[in-house]
C-alpha atoms as a PDB file:
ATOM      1  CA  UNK A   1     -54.128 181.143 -33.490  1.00  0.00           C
ATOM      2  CA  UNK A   2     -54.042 177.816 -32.938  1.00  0.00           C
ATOM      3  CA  UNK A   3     -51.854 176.743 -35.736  1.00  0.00           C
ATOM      4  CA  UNK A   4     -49.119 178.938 -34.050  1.00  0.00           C
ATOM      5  CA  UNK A   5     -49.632 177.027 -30.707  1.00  0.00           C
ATOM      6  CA  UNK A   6     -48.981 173.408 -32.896  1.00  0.00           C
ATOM      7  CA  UNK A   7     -46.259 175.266 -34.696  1.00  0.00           C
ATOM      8  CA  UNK A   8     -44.610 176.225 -31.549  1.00  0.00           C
ATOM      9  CA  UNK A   9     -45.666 172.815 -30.247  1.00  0.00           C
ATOM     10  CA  UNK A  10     -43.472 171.305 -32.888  1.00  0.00           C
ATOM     11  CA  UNK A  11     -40.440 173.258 -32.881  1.00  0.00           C
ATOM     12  CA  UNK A  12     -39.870 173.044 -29.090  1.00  0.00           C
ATOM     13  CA  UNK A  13     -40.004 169.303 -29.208  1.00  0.00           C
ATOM     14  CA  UNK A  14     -37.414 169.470 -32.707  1.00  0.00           C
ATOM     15  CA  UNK A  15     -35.231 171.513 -29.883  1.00  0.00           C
ATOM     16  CA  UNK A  16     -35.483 169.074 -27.258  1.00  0.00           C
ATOM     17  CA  UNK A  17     -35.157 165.930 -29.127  1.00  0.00           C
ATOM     18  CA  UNK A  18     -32.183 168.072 -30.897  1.00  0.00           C
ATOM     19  CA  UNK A  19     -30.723 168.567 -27.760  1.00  0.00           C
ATOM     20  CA  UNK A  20     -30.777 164.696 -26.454  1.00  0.00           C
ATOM     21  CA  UNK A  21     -29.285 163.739 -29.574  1.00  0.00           C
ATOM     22  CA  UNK A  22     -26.571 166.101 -29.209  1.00  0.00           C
ATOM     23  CA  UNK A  23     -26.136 165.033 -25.442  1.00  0.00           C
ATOM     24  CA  UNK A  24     -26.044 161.306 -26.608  1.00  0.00           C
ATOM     25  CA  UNK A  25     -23.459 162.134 -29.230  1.00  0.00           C
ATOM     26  CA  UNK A  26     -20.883 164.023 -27.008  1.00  0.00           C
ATOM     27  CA  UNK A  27     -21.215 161.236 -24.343  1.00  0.00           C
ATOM     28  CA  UNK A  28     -20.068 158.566 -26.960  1.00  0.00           C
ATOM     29  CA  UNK A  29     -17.515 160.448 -28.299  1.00  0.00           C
ATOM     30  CA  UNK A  30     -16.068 161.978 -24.976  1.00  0.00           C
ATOM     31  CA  UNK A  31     -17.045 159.440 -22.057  1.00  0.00           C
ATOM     32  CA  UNK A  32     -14.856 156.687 -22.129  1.00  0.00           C
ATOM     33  CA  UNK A  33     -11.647 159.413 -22.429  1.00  0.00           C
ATOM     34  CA  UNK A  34     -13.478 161.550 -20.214  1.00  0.00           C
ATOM     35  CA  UNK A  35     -13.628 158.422 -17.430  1.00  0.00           C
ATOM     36  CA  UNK A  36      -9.886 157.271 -18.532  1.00  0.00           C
ATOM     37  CA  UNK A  37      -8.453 160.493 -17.653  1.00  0.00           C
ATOM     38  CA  UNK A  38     -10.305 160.767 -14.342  1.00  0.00           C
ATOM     39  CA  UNK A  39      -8.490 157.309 -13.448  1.00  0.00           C
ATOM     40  CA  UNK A  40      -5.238 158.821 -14.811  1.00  0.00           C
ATOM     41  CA  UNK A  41      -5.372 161.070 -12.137  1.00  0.00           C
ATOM     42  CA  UNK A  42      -5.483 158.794  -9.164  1.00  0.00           C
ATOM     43  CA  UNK A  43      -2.227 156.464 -10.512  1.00  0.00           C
ATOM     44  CA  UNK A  44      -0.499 156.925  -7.291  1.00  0.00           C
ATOM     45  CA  UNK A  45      -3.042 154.485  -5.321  1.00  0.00           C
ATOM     46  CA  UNK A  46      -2.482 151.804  -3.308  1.00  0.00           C
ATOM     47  CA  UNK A  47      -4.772 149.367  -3.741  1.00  0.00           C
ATOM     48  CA  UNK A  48      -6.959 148.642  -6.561  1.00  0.00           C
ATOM     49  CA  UNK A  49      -9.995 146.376  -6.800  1.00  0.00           C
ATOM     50  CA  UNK A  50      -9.458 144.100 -10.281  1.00  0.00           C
ATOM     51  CA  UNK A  51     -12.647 141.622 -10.133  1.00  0.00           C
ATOM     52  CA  UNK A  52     -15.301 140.815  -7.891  1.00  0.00           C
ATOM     53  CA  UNK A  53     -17.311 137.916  -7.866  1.00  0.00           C
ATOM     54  CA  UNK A  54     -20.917 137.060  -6.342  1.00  0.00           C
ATOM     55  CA  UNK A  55     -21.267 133.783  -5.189  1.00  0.00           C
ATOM     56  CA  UNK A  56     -24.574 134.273  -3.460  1.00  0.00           C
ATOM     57  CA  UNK A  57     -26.627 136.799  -2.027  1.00  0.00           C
ATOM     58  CA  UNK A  58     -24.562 136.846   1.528  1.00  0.00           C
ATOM     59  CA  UNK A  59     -20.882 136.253   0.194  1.00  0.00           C
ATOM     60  CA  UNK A  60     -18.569 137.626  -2.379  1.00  0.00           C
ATOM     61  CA  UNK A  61     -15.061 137.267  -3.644  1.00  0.00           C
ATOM     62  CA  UNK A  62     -12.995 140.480  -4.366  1.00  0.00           C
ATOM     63  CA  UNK A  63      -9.123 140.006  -6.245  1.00  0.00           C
ATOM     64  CA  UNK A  64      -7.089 143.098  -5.628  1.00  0.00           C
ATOM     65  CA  UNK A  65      -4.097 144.618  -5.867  1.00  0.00           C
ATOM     66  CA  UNK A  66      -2.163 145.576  -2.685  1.00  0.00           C
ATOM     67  CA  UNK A  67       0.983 147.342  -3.366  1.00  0.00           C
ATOM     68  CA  UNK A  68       2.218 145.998  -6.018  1.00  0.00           C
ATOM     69  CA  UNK A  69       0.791 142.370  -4.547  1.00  0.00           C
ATOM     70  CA  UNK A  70      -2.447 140.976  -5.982  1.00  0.00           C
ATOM     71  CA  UNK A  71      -5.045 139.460  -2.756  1.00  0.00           C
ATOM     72  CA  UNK A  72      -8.060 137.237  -2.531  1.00  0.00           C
ATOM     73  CA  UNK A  73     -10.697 138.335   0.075  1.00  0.00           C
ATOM     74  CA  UNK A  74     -13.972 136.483   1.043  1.00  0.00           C
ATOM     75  CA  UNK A  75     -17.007 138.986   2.124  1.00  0.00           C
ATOM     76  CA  UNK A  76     -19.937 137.936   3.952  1.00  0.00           C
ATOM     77  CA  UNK A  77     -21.808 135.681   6.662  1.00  0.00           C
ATOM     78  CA  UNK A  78     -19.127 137.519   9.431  1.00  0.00           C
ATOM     79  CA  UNK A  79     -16.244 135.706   8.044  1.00  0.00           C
ATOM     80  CA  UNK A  80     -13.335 136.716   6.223  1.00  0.00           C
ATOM     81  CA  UNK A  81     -10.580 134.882   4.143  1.00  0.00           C
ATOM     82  CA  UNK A  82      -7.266 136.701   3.270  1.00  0.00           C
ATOM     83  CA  UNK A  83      -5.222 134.557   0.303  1.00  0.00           C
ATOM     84  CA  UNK A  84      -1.732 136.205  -1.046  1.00  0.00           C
ATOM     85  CA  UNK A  85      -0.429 133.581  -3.780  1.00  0.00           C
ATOM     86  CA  UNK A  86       3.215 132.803  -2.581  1.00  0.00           C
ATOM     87  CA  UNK A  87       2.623 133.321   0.785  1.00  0.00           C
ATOM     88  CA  UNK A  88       2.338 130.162   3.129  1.00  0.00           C
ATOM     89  CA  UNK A  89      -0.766 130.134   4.487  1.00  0.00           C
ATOM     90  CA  UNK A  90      -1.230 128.564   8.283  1.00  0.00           C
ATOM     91  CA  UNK A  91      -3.427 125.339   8.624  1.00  0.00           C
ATOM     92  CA  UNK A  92      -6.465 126.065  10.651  1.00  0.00           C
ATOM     93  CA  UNK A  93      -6.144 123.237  13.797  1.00  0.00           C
ATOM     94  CA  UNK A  94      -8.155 120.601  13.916  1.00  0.00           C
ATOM     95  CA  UNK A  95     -10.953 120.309  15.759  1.00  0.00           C
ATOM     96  CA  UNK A  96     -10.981 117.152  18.182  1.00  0.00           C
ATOM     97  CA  UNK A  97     -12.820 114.738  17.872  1.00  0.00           C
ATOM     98  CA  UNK A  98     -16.159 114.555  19.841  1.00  0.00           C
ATOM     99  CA  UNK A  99     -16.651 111.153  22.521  1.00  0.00           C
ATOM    100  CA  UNK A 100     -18.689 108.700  20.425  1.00  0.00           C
ATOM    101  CA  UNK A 101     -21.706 107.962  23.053  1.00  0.00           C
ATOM    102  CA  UNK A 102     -21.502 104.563  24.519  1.00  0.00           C
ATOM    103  CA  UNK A 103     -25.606 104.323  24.034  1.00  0.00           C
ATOM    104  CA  UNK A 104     -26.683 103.235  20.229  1.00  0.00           C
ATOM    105  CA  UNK A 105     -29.985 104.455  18.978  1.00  0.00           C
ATOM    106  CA  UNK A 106     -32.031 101.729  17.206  1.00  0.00           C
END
């Protein structure tokens, strides 16, 4: 009796090991189409995220498309930065200059 418990041991890991195999073959062979076609399907959006970019734990970059118009945007740290290339962009205004205190420190 117990050779048909190692027997049946056997042949239900053969099926499961068969079966991952299988699994890992049909993703190969049908995800990447399988993911392009999905995108297919959603051509007629706006806006589409190209890159993004990490610069540190707080802030990132993201370059996107915008109708038809690519876009530079800074997330993070509560600010944000819009860039279109072409686009004039306005000069932030200076900041005045502070009093210079009359009393030295030596």
């Amino acid at each position: 009796m117990d050779i048909f418990l190692l027997i049946r041991a056997v042949a239900a890991l053969a099926i499961t090991l068969g079966l991952v195999g299988l699994a890992g073959v049909a993703l190969r062979k049908f995800g990447p189409d399988a993911l392009s076609r999905i995108t297919a399907l959603r051509k007629d959006r706006r806006m589409q995220v190209i890159e993004t970019l990490v610069l540190d734990p707080t802030r990132r970059l993201v370059l996107f498309t915008l109708d038809g118009e690519e876009r530079l945007l800074m997330l993070g740290e509560g600010q944000l930065l819009d860039w279109a290339p072409g686009k004039p962009r306005k000069a932030p205004a200076p900041k005045p200059a502070s009093k210079p205190s009359s009393e030295t420190v030596v």
